[in-house]
N, C-alpha and C. Protein backbone atom coordinates (compact mmCIF):
# COMPACT_ATOMS: atom_id res chain seq x y z
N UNK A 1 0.82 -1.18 0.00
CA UNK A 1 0.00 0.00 0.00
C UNK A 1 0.87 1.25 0.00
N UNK A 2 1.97 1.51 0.56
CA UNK A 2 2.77 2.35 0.64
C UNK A 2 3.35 2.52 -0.49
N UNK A 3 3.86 1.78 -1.34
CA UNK A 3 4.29 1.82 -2.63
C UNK A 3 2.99 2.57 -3.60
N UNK A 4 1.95 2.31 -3.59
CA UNK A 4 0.98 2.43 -4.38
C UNK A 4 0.64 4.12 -3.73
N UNK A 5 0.43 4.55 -2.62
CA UNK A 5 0.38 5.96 -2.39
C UNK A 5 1.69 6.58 -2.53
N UNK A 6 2.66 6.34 -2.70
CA UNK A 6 3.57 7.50 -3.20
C UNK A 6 3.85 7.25 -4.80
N UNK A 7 3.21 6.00 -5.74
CA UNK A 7 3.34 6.59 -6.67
C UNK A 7 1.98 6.80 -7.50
N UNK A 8 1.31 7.61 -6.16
CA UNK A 8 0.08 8.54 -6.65
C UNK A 8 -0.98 7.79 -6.86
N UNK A 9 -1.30 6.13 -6.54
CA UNK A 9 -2.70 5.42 -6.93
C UNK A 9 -3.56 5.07 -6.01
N UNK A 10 -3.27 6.48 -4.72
CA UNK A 10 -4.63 5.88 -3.98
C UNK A 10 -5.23 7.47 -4.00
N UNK A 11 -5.96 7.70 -3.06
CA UNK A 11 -6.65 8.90 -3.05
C UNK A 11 -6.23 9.69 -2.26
N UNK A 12 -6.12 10.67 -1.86
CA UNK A 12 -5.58 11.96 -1.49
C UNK A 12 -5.53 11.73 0.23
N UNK A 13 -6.90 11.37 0.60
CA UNK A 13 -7.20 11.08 1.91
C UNK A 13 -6.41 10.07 2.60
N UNK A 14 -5.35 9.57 1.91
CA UNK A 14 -4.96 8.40 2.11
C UNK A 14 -3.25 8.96 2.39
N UNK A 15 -2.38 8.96 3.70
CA UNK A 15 -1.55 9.62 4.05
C UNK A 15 -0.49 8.66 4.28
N UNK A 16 0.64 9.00 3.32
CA UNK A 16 1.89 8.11 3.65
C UNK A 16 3.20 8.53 3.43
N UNK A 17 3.96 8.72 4.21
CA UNK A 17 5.53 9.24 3.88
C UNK A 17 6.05 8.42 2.64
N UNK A 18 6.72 9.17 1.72
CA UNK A 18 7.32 8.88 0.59
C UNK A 18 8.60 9.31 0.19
N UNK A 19 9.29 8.56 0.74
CA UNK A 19 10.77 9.28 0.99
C UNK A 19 11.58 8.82 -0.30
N UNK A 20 12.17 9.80 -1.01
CA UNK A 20 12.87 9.33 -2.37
C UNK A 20 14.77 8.81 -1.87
N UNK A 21 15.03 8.52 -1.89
CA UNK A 21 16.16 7.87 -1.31
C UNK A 21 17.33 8.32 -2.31
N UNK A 22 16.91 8.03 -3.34
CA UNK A 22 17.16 8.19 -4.86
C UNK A 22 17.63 9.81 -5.21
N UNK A 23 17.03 10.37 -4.48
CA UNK A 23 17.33 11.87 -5.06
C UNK A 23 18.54 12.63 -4.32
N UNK A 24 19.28 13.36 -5.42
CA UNK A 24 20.70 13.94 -4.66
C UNK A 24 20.12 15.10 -3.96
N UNK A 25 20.79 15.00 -2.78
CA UNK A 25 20.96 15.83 -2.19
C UNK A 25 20.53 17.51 -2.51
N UNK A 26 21.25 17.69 -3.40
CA UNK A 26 21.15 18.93 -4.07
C UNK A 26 20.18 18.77 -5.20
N UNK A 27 18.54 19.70 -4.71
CA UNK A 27 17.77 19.31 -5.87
C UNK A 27 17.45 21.05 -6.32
N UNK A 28 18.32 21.78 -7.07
CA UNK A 28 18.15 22.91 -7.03
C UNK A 28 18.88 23.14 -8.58
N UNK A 29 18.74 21.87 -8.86
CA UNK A 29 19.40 22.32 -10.13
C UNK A 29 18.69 20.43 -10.89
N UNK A 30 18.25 20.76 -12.10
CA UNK A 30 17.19 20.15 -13.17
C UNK A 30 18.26 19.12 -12.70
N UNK A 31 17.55 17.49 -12.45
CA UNK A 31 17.72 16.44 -12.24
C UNK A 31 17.58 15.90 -14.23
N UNK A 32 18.86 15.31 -14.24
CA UNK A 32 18.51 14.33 -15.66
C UNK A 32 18.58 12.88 -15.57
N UNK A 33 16.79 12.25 -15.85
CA UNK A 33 16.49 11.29 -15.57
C UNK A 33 15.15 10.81 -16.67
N UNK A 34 14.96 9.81 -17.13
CA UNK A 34 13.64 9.47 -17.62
C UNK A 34 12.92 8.68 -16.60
N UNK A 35 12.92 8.72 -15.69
CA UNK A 35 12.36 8.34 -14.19
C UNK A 35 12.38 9.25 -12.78
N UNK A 36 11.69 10.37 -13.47
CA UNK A 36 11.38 11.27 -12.50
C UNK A 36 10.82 10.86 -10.89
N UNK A 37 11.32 11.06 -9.73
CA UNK A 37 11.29 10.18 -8.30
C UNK A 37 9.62 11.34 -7.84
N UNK A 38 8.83 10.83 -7.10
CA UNK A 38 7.66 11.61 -6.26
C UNK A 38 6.38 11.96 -7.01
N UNK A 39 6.09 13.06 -6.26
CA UNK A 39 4.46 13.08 -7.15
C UNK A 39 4.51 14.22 -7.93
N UNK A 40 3.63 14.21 -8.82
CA UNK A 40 3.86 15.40 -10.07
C UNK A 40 2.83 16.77 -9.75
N UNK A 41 3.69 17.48 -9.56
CA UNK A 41 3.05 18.84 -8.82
C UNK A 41 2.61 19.05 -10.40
N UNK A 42 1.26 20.65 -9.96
CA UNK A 42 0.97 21.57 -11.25
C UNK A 42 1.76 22.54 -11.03
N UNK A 43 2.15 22.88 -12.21
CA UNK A 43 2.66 23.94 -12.75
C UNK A 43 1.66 25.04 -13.10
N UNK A 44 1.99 26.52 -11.92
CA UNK A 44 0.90 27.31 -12.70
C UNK A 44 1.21 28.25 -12.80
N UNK A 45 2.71 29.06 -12.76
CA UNK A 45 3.55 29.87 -13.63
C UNK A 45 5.01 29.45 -13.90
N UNK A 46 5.53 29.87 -14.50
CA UNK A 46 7.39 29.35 -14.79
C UNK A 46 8.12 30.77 -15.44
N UNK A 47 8.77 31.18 -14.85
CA UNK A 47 9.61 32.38 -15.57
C UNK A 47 11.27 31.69 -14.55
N UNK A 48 12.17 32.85 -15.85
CA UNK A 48 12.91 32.33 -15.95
C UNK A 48 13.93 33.71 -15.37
N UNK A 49 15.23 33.87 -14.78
CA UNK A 49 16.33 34.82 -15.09
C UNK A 49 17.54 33.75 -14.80
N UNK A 50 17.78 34.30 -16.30
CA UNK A 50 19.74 34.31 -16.63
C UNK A 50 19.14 32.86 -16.79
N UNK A 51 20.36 31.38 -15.68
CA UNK A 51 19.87 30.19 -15.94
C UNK A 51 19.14 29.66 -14.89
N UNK A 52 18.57 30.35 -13.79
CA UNK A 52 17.25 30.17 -13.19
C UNK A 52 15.63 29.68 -13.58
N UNK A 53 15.22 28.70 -13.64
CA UNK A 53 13.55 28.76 -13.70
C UNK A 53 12.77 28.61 -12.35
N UNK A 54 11.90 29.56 -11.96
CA UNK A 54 11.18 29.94 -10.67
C UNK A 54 9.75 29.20 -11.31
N UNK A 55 9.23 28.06 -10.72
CA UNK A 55 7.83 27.71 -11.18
C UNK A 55 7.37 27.87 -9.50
N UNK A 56 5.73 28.23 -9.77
CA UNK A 56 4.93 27.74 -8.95
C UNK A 56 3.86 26.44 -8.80
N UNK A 57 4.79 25.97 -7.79
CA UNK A 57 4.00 24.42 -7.99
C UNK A 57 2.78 23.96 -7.25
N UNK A 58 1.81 23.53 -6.89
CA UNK A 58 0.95 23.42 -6.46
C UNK A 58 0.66 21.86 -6.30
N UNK A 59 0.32 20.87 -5.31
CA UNK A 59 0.40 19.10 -5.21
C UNK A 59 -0.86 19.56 -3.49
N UNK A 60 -0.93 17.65 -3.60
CA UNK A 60 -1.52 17.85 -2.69
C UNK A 60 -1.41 17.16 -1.81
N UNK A 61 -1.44 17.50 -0.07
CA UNK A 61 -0.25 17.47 0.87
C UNK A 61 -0.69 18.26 2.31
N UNK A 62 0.05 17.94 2.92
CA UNK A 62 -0.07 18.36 4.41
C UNK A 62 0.78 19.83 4.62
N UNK A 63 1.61 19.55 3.75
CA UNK A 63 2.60 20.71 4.11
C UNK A 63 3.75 20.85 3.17
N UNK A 64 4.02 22.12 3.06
CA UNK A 64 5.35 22.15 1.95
C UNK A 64 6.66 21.43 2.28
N UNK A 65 6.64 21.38 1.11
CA UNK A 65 8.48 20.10 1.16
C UNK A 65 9.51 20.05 0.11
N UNK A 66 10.34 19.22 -0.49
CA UNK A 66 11.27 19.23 -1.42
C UNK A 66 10.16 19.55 -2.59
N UNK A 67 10.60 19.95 -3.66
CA UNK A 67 10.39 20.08 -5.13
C UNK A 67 11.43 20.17 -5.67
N UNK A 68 11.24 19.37 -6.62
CA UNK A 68 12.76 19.37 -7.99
C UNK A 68 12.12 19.33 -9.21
N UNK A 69 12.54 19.61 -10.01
CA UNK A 69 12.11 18.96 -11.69
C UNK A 69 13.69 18.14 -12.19
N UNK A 70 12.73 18.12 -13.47
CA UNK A 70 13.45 16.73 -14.06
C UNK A 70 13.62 16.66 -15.36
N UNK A 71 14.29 16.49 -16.11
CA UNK A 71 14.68 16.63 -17.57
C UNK A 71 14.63 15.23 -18.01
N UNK A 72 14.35 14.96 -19.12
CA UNK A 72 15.12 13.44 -19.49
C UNK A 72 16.30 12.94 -20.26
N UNK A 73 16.58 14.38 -20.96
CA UNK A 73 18.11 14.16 -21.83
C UNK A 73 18.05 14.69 -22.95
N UNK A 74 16.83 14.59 -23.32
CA UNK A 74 16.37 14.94 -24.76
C UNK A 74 15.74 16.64 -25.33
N UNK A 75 16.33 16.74 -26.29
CA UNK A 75 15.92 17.85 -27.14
C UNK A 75 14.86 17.53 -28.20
N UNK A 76 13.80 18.06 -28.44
CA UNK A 76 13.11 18.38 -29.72
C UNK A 76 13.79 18.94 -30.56
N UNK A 77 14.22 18.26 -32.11
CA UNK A 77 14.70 19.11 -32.97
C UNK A 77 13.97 19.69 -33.46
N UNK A 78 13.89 20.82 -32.98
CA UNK A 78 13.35 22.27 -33.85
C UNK A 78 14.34 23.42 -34.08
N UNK A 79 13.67 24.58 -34.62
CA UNK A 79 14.62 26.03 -34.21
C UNK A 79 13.77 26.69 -33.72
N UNK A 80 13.94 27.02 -32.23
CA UNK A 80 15.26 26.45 -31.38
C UNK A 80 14.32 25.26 -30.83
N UNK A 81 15.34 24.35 -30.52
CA UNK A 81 15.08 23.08 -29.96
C UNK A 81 14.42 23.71 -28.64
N UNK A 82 13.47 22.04 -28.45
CA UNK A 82 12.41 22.09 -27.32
C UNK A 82 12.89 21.15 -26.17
N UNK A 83 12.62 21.41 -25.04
CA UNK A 83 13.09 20.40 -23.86
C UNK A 83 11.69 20.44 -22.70
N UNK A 84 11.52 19.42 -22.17
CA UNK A 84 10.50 19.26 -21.62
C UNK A 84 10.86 18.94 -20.05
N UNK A 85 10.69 19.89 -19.42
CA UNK A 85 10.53 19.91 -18.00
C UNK A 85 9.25 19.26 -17.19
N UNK A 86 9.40 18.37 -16.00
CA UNK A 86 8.77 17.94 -15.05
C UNK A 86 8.74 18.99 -13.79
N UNK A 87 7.74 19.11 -12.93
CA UNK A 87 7.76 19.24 -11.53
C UNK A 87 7.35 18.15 -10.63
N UNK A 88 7.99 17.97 -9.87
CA UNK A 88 7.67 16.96 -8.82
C UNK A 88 8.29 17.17 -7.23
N UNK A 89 7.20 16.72 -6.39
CA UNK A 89 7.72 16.92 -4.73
C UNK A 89 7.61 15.84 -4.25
N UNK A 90 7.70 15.84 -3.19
CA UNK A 90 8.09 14.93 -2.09
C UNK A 90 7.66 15.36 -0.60
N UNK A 91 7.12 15.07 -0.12
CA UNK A 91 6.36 15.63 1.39
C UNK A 91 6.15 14.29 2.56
N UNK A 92 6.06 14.85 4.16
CA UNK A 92 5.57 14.04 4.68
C UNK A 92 4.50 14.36 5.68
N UNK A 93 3.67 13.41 5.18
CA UNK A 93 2.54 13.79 5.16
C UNK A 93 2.15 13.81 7.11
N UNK A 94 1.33 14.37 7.06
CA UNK A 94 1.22 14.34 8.68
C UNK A 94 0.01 14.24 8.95
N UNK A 95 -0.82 13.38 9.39
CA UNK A 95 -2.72 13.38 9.64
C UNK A 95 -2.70 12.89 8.32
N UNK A 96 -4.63 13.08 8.44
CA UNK A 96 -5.41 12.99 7.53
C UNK A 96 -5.36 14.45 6.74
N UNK A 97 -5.25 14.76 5.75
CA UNK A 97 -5.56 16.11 5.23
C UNK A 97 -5.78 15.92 3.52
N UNK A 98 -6.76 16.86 2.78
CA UNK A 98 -6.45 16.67 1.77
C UNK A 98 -5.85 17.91 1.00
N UNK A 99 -5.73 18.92 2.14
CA UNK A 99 -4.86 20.45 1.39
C UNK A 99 -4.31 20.12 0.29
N UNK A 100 -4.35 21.62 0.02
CA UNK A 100 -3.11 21.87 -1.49
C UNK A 100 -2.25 22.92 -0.99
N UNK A 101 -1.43 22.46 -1.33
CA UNK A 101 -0.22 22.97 -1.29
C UNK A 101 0.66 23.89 -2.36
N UNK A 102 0.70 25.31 -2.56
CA UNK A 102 1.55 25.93 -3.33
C UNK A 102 2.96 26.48 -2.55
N UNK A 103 4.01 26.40 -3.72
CA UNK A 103 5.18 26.28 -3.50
C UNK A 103 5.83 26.99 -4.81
N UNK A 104 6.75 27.71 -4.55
CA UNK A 104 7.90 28.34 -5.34
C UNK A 104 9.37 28.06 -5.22
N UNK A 105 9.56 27.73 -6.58
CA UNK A 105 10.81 26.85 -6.46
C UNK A 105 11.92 27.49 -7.91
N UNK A 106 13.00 27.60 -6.82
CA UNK A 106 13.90 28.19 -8.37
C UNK A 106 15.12 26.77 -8.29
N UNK A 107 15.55 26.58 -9.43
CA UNK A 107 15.17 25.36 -10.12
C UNK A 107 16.66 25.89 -11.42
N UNK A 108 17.96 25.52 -11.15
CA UNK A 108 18.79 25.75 -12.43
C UNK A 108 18.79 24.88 -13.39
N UNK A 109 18.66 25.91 -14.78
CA UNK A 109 18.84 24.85 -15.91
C UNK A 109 20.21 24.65 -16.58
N UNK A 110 20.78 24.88 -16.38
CA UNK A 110 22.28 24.62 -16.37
C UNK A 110 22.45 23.19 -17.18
N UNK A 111 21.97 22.07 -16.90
CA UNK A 111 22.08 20.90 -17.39
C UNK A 111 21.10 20.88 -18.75
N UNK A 112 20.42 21.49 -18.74
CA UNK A 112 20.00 21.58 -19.64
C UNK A 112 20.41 22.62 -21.02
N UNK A 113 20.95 23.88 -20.56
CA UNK A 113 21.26 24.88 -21.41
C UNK A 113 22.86 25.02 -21.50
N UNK A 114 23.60 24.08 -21.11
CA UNK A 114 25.18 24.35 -21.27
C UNK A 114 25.31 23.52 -22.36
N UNK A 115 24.58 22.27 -22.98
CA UNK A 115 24.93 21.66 -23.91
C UNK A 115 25.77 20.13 -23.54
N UNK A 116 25.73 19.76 -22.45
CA UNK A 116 26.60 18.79 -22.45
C UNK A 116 25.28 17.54 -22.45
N UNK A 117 24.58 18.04 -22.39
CA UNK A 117 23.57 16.65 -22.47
C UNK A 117 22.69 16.63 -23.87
N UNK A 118 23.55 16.27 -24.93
CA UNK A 118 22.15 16.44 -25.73
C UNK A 118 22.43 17.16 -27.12
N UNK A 119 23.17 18.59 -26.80
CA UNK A 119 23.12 19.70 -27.82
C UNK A 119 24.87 19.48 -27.99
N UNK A 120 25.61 20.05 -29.42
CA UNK A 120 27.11 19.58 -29.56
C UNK A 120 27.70 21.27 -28.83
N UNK A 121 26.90 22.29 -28.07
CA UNK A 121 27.65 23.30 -27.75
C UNK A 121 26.46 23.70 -26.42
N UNK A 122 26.83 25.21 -26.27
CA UNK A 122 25.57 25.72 -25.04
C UNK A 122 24.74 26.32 -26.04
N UNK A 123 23.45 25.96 -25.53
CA UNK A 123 21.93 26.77 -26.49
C UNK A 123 22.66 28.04 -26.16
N UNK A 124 21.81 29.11 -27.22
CA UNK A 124 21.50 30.50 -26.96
C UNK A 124 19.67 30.75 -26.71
N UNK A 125 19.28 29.47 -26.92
CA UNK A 125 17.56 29.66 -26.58
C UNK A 125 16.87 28.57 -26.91
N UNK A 126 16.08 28.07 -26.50
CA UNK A 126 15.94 26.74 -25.66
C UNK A 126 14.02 26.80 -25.37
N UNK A 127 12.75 26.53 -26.19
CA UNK A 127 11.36 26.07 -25.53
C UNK A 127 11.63 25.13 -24.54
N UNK A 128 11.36 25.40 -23.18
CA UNK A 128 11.25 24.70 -22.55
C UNK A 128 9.23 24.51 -21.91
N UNK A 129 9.17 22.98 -22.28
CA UNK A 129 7.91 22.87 -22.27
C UNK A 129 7.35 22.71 -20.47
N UNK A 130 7.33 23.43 -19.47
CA UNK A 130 7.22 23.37 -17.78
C UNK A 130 5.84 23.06 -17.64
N UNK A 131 5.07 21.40 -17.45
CA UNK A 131 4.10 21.28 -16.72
C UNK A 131 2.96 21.90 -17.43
N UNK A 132 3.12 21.91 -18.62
CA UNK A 132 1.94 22.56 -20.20
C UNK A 132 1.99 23.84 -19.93
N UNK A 133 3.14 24.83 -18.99
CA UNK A 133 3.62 26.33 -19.46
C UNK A 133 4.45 25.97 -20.61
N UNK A 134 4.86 27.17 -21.18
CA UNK A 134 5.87 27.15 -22.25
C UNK A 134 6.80 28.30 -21.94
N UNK A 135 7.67 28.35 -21.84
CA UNK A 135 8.98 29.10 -21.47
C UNK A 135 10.00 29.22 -22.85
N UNK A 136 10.02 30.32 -22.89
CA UNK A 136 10.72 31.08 -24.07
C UNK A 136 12.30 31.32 -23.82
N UNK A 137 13.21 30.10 -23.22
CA UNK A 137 14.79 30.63 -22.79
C UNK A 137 15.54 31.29 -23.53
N UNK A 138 16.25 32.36 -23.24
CA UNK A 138 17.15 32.93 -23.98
C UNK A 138 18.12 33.27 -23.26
N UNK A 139 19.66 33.41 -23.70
CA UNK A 139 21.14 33.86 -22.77
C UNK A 139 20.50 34.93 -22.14
């Protein structure tokens, strides 16, 4: 049962610590993974400065906690190429509650916009697709 509420298949009312074990330490900078760890927050703004992205995330929860996003490696070839960002948290839950929870999280894309994953140099500008926002990166 514990397995099944942290990866999101029971109902809200249903309260269980979900501890990612898996995740570094340092989640302040875009995790690259096609196995994003926790539950998938909404995204309901994303702006960006320099190689910063600030989203506001919103999940549902007892109380605010880690948030990271997550890349998977991959570029859309377009001009300019597209990259698709995750949000996801991690909380422990405390009681019964079914709150929501909003949260602001700045979030470096660095792994994503220097080029070593993906692109043969560093973007100069970069769609990044955040949680069905769309983010317009530029140097």
């Amino acid at each position: 049962m514990r397995l099944l509420a942290c990866l999101g298949l029971l109902p809200l009312f249903v309260t269980v610590a979900c501890a990612h074990d898996d995740l570094p330490d340092d989640t302040s900078r875009v995790i690259v993974t096609g196995d994003c760890p926790g539950g998938l927050a909404t995204v309901t703004t994303a702006t960006y400065v320099g190689t910063d992205l600030t989203v506001t995330a919103t999940y549902g929860g007892c109380a605010p906690s880690r948030t990271w996003a997550c890349w998977n490696g991959l570029y859309v070839t377009s001009d300019p190429p597209q990259a698709q960002v995750v949000v996801h948290h991690d909380h422990e839950a405390v009681g019964e509650c079914a709150a929501i929870v909003t949260q602001i999280a700045t979030i470096s894309l660095t792994p994503i916009v220097d080029g070593r994953d993906g692109a043969a140099q560093p973007l100069d500008r970069v769609i990044l697709s955040v949680g069905g926002t769309q983010v317009d990166w530029q140097r």
